[in-house]
C-alpha atoms as a PDB file:
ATOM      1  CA  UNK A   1     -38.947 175.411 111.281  1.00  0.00           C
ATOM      2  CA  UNK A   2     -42.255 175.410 113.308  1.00  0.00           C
ATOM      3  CA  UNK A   3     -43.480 172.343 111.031  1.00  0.00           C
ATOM      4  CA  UNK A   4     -40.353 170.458 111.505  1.00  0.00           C
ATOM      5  CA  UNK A   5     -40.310 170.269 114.948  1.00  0.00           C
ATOM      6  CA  UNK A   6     -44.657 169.395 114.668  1.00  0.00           C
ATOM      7  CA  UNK A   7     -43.006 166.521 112.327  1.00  0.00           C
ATOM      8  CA  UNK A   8     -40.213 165.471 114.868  1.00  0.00           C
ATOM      9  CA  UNK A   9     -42.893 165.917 117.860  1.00  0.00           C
ATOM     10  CA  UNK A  10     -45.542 163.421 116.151  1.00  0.00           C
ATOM     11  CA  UNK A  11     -42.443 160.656 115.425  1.00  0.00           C
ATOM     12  CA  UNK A  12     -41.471 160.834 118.765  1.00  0.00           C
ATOM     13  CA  UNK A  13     -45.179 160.740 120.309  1.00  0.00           C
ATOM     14  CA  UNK A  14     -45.706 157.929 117.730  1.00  0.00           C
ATOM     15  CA  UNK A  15     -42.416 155.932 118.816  1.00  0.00           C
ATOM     16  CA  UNK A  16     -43.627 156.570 122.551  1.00  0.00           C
ATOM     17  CA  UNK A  17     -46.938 154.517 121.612  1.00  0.00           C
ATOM     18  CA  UNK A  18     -45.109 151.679 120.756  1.00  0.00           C
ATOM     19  CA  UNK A  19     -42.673 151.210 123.353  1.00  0.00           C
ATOM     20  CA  UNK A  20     -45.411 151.351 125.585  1.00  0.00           C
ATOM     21  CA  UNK A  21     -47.647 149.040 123.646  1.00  0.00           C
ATOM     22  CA  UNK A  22     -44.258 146.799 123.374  1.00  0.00           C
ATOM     23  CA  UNK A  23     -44.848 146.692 127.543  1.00  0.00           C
ATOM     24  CA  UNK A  24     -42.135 149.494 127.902  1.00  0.00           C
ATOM     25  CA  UNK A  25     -42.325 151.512 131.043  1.00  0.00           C
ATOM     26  CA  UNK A  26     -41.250 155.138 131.498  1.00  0.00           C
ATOM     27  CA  UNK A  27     -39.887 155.749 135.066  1.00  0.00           C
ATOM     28  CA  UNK A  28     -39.733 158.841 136.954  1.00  0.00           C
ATOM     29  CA  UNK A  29     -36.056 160.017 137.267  1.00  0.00           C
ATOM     30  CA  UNK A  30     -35.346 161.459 140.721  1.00  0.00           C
ATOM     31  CA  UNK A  31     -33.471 164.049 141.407  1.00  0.00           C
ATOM     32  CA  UNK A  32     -30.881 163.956 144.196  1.00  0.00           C
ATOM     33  CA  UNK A  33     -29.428 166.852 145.895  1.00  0.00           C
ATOM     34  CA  UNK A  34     -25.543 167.840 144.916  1.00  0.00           C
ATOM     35  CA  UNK A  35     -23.270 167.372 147.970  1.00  0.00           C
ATOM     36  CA  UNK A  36     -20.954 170.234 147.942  1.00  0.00           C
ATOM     37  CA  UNK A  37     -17.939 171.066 149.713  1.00  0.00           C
ATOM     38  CA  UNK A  38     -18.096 174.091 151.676  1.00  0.00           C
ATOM     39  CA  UNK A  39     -14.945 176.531 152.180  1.00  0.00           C
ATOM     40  CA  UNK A  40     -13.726 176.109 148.650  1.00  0.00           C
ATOM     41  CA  UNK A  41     -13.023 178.603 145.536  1.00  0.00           C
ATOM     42  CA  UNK A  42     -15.779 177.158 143.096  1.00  0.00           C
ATOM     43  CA  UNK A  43     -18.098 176.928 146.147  1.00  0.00           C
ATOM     44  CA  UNK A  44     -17.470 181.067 146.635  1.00  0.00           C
ATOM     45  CA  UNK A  45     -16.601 182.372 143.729  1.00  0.00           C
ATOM     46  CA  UNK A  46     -18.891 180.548 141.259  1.00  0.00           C
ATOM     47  CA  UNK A  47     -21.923 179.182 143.583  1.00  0.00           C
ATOM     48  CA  UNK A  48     -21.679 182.878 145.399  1.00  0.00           C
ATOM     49  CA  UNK A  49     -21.799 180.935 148.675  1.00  0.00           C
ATOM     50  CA  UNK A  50     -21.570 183.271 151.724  1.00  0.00           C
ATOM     51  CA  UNK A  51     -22.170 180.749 154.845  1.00  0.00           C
ATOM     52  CA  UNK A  52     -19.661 180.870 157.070  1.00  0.00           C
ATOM     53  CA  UNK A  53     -17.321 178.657 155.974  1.00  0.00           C
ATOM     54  CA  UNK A  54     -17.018 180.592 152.847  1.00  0.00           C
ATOM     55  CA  UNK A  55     -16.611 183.668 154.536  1.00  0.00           C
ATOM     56  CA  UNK A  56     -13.815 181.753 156.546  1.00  0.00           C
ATOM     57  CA  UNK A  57     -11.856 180.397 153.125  1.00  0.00           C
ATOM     58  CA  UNK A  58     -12.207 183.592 151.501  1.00  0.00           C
ATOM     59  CA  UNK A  59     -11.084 185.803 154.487  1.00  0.00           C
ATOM     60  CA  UNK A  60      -8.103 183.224 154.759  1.00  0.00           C
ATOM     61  CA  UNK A  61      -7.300 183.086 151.742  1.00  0.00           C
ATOM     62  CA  UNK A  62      -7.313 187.390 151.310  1.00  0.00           C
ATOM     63  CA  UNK A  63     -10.576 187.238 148.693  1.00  0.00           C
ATOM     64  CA  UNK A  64     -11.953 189.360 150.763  1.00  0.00           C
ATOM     65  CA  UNK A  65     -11.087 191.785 153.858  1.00  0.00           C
ATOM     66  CA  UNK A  66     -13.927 191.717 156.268  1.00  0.00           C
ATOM     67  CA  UNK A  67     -16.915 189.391 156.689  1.00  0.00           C
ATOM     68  CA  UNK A  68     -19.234 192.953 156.548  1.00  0.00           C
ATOM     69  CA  UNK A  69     -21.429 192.406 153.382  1.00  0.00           C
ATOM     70  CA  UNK A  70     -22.614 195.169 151.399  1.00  0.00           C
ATOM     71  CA  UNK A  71     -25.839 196.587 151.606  1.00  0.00           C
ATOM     72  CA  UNK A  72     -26.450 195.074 155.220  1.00  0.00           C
ATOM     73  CA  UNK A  73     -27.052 196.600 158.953  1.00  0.00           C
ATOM     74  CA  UNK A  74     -24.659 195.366 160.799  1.00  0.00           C
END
């Protein structure tokens, strides 16, 4: 398995070569911050957001009870 992937590693390093020799470019792909929507189920319940419009949705909505987190001095 290891001297497959050296195999696959050298055609791809060789293929590389001559794209660039061909006067290929490789450009930088930038990464661009995801806009999300705040006060939402995904943005709560799967991104474990607690700002407070969150905390606002999921008191609304009866996810939760209080805005008191666990394990904090209040």
């Amino acid at each position: 398995m290891i001297h497959q992937k050296q195999l696959e590693s050298a055609a791809l390093a060789a293929e590389v070569e001559k794209f660039l020799a061909k006067g290929g470019k490789v450009k930088q792909i930038v990464n661009e911050p995801v806009k999300v929507k705040h006060g939402t189920s995904d943005q709560y319940k799967k991104r474990s957001c607690r700002c407070e419009k969150c905390m606002a949705w999921a008191l609304k909505t009866g996810v939760i009870k209080t805005t008191k987190l666990k394990g904090t001095k209040a």
